[in-house]
Protein backbone atom coordinates (compact mmCIF):
# COMPACT_ATOMS: atom_id res chain seq x y z
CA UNK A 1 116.39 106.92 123.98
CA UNK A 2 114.34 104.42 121.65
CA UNK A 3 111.23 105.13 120.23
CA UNK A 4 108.62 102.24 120.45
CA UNK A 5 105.29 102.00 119.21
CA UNK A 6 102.48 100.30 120.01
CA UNK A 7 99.15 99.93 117.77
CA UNK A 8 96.59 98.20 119.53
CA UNK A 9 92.55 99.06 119.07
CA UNK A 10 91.55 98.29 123.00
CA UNK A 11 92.09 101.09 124.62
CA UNK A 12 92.40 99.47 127.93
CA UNK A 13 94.98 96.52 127.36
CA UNK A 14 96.98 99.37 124.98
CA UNK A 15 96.78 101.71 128.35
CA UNK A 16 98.31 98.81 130.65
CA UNK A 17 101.25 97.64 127.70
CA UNK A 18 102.04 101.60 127.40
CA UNK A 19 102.69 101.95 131.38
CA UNK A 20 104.42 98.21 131.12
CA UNK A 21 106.91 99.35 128.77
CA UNK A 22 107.20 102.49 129.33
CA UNK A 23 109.02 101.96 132.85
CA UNK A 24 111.96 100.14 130.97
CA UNK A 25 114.56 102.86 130.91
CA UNK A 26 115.46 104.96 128.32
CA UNK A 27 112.34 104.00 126.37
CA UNK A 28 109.80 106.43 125.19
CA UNK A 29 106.53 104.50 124.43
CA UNK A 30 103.99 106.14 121.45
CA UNK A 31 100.55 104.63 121.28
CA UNK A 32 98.04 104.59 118.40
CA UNK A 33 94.65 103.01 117.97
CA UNK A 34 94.29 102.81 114.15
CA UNK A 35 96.92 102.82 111.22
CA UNK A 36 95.99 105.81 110.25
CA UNK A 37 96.87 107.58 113.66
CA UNK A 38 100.56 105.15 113.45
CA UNK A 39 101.36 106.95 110.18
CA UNK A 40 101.06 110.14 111.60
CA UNK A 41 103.01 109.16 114.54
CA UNK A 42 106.11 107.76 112.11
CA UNK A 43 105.94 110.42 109.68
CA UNK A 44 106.54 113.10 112.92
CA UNK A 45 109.54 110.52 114.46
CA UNK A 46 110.07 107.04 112.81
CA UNK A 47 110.12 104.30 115.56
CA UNK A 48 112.88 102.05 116.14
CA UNK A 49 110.76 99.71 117.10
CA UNK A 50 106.75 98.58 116.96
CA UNK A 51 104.35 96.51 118.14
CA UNK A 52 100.90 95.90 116.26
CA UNK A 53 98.28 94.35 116.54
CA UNK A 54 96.97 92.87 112.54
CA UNK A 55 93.01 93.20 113.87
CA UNK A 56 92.53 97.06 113.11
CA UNK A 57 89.55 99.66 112.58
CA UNK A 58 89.56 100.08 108.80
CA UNK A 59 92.93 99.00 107.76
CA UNK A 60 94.38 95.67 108.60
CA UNK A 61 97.89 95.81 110.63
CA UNK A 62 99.50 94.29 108.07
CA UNK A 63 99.33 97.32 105.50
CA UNK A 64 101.95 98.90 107.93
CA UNK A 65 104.91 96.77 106.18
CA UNK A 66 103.86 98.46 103.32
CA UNK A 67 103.76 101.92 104.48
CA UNK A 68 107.04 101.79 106.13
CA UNK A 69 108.49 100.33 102.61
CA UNK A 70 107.18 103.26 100.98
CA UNK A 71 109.26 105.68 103.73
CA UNK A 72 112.37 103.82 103.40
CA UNK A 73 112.00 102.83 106.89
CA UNK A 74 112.99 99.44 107.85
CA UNK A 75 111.81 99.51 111.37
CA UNK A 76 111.01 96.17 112.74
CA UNK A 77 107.46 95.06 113.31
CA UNK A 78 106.41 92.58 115.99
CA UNK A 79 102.39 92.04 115.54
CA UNK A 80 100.48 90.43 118.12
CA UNK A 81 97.31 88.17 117.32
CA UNK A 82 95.34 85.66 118.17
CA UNK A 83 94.85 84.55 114.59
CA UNK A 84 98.69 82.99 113.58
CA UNK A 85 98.21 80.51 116.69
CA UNK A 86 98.44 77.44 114.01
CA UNK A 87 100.71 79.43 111.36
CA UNK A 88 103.46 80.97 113.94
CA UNK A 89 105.90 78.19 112.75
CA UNK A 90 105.78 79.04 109.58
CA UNK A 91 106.97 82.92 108.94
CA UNK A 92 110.59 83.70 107.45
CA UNK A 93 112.66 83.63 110.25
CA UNK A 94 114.87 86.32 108.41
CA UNK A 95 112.10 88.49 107.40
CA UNK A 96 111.93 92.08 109.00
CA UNK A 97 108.70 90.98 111.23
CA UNK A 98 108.25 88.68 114.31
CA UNK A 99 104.48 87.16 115.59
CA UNK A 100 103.29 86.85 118.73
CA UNK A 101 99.67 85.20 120.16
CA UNK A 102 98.04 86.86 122.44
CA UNK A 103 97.79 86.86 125.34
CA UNK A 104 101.90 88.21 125.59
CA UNK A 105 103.11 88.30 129.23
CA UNK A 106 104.25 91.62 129.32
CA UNK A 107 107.94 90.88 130.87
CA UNK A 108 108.20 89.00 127.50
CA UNK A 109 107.33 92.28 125.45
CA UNK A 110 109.75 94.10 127.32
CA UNK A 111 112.54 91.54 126.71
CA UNK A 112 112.03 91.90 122.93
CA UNK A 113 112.18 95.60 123.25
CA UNK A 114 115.12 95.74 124.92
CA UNK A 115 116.62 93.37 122.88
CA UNK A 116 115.39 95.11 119.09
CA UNK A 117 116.24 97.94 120.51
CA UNK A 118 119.99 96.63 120.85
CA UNK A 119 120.23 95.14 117.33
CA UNK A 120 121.99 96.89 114.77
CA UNK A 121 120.03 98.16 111.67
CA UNK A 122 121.90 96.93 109.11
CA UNK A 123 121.24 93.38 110.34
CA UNK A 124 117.67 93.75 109.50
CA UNK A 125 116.39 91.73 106.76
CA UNK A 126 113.56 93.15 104.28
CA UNK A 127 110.57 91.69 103.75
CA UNK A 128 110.50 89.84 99.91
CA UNK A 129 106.90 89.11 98.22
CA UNK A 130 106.68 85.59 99.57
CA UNK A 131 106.75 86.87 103.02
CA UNK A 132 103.93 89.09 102.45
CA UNK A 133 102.16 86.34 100.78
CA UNK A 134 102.48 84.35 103.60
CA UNK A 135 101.53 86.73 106.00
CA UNK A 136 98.10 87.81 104.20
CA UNK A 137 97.18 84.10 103.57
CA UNK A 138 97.85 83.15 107.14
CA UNK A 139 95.64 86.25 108.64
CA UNK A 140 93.12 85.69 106.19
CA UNK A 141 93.04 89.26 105.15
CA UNK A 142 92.09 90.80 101.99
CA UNK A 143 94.56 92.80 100.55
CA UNK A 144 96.46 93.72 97.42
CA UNK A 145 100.27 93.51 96.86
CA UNK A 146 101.92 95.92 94.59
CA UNK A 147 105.53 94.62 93.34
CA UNK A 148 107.92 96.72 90.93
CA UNK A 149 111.26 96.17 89.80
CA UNK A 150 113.96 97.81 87.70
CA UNK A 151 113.51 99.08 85.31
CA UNK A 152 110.00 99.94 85.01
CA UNK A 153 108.68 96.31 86.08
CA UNK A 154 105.53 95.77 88.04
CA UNK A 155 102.86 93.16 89.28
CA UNK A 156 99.54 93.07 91.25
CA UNK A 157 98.67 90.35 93.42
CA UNK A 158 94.92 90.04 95.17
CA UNK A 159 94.59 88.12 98.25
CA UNK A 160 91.32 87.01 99.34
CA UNK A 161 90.45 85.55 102.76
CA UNK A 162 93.74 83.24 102.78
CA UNK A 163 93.70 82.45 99.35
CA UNK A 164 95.97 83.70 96.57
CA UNK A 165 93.09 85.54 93.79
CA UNK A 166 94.17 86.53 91.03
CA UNK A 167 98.33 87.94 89.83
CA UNK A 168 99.02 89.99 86.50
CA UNK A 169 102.55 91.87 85.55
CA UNK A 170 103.02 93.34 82.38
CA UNK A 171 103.31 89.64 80.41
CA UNK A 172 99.80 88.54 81.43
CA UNK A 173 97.70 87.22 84.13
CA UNK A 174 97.46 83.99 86.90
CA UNK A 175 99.92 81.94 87.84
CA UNK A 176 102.80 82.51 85.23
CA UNK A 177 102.43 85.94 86.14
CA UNK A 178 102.88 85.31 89.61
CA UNK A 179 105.34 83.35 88.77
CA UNK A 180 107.70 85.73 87.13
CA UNK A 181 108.10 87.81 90.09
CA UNK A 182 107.57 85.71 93.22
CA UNK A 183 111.17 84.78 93.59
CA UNK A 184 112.90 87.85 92.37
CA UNK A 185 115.20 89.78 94.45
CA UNK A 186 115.31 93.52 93.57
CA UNK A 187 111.43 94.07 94.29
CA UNK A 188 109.79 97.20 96.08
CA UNK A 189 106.87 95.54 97.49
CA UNK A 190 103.43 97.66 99.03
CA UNK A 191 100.48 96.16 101.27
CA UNK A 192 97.24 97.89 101.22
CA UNK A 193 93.74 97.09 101.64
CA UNK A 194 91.64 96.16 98.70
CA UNK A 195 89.46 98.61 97.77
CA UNK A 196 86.48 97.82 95.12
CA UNK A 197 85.43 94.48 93.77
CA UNK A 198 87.66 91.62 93.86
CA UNK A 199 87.61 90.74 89.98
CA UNK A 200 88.10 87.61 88.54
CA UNK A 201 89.93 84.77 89.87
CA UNK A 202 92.63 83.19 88.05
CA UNK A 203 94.43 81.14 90.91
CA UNK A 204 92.72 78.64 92.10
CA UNK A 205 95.63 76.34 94.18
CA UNK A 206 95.98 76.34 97.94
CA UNK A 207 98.32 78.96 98.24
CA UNK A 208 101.16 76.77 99.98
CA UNK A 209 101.27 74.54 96.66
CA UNK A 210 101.36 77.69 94.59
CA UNK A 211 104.44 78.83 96.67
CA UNK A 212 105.90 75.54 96.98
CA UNK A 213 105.46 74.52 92.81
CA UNK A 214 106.63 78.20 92.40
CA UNK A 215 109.92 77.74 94.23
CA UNK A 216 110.30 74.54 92.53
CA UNK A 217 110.39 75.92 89.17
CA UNK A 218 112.57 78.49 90.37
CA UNK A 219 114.58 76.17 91.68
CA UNK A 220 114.82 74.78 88.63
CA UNK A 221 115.80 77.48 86.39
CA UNK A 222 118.68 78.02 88.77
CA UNK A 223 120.26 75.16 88.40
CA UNK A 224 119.73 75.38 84.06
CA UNK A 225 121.34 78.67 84.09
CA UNK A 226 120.27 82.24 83.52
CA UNK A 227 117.33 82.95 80.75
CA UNK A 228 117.95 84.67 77.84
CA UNK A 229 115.69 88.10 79.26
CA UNK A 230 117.46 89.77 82.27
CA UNK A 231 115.93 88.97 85.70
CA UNK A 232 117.00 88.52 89.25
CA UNK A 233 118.05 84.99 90.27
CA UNK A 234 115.77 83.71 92.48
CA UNK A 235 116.64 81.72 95.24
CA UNK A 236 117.56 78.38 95.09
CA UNK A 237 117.30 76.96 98.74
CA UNK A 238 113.92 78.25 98.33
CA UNK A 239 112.14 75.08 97.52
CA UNK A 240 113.11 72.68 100.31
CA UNK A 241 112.16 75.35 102.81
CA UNK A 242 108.77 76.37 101.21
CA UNK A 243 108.01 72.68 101.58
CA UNK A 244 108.54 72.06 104.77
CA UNK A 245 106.56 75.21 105.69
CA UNK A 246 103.41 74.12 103.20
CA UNK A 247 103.53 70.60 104.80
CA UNK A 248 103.82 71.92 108.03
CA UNK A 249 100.69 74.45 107.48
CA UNK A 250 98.54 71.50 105.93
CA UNK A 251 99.12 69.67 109.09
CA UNK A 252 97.83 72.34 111.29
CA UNK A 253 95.02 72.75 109.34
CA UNK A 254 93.81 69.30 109.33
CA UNK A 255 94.55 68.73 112.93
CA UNK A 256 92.50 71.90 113.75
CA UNK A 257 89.60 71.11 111.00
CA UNK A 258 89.70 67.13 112.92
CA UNK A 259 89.33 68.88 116.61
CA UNK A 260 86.45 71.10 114.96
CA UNK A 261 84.84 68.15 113.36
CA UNK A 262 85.01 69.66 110.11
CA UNK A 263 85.84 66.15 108.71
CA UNK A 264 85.87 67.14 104.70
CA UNK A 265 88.28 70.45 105.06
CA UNK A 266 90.22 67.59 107.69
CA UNK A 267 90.82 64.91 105.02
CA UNK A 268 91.60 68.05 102.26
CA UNK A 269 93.91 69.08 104.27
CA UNK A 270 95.73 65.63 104.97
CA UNK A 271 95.55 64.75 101.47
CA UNK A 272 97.53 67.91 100.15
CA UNK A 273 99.76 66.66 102.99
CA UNK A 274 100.53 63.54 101.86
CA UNK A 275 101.04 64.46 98.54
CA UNK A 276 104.32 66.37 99.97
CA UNK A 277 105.65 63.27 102.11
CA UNK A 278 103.41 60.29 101.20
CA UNK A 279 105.59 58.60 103.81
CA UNK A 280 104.89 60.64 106.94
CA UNK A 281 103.35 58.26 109.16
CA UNK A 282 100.85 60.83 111.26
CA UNK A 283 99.42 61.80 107.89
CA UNK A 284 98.81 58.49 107.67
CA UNK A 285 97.15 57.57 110.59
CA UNK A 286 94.87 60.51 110.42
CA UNK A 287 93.61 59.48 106.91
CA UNK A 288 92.78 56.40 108.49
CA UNK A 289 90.96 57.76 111.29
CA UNK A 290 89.02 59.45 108.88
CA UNK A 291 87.93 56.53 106.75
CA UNK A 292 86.90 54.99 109.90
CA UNK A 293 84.80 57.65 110.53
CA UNK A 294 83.26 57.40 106.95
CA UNK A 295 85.01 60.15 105.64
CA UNK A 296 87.82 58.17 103.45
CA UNK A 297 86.08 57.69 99.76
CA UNK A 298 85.52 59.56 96.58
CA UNK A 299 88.29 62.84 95.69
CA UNK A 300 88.88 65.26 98.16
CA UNK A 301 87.10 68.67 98.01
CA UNK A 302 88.33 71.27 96.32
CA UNK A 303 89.45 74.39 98.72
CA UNK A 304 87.35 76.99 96.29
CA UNK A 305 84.24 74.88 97.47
């Protein structure tokens, strides 16, 4: 028997994927409305397998990573949104999680089932920092991650309505803090909701260029050899990939800021672009649809605006 749940607010369409999946045999299908009912659920008999929704009363979906890090549970997590229509592409294909947009035919949600239900646990990948970064930029949420290491390392990271805030570890503040434990590999990461004030900002980049110039530099030290202080190695395919996934994400979000006539975020957005391949010919043709339109002189403006 395999235990699947499924968090979704509407009662109704949670009623009609609860009889759905619950007729595929040998399944026993939980439901719960909020995160705060899920947790109860888990801590009484951990899932093998859930399905969320990231929209919640109260506490955004993705805090349940987080939670289920903190139980030394690595269940996997298929969430289900309309928001990651544009960004779906772009998650960690080894990362612990899958994304959906709704609407999900519901013989789809029952192949997946059957088939996570089938996978061995060990082949589970965890989720690293980046991934959660990427996840709470994408959904827009507001949220701070909590990262420690060995020995008695740690590091806060804010995220703000798809931006990357503010980062601090025991060294100092901003970006070098972020950078110094982005990339490592031996992190216990937690996702909750922010509660209180935001505080100041201290990282101001798109957050695709501050992953993508972060995995460069890691990158980097890779290939100069281990520092002097002990730390992780990070990883050193990371670069190309994070590039192709920030390039990829600009794109979308200048063809969707063109369709909605939002000409300024548009040309931002195709600008950052080019900067990544200055030789991509769409980029190009886009930038010159916008000059056309007027929209081609003076800098671009800046995201924080």
């Amino acid at each position: 028997m395999g235990i699947v749940l499924l968090l979704e607010d509407e009662p109704v369409l949670r009623a009609s994927l609860a009889r759905g999946l619950g007729k595929l045999p040998h399944v026993e299908v939980q439901e719960a409305g909020t995160l705060d009912e899920a947790l109860v659920l888990i801590d009484a008999s951990p899932p093998d397998f859930i399905i969320s929704d990231i929209d919640l009363p109260r506490r955004s979906g993705l805090e349940l990573v987080g939670e289920l890090k903190q139980r030394h549970l690595d269940t996997p997590v298929l969430f289900v949104s309309a928001y990651l229509k544009a960004y779906r592409p772009q998650v960690p294909p080894n990362a612990n999680v899958e994304i959906l947009e709704k609407p999900v035919p519901l013989e789809e949600l029952r192949a997946r089932v059957l088939a996570k239900l089938k996978e061995p646990k060990r082949a589970r990948a965890p989720f690293a920092v980046t991934d959660y970064v990427q996840l709470a930029c994408m959904g827009h949420h507001v949220v701070e991650i909590l990262v420690s290491w060995p020995p008695r390392g740690e590091g806060r990271l804010v995220i703000a309505d798809g931006n990357i805030w503010s980062a601090r570890d025991d060294q100092g503040t901003g970006l070098e803090a972020f950078r110094r434990f982005a990339f490592r590999t031996d992190t216990t990461v937690e996702v909750r909701g922010l509660e209180g004030e935001l505080g100041p900002r201290d990282i101001s980049q798109p957050w695709e260029m501050v992953l993508l110039e972060s995995a460069r530099l890691a990158d980097e030290a890779v290939r100069k050899g281990p520092e002097p202080a002990p730390d992780s190695p990070p990883d050193s395919t990371a670069a190309p990939e994070l590039a192709t996934r920030a390039f990829d994400a600009l794109w979308e979000e200048g063809v969707d800021a063109f369709l909605k006539k939002d000409f300024p975020r548009a040309r931002r957005a195709f600008l950052e672009a080019r900067a990544l391949r200055p030789d991509d010919a769409r980029v190009a043709a886009n930038l010159k649809r916008l000059a056309d339109l007027g929209h081609g002189d003076g800098e671009p403006p800046s995201r924080g605006s």
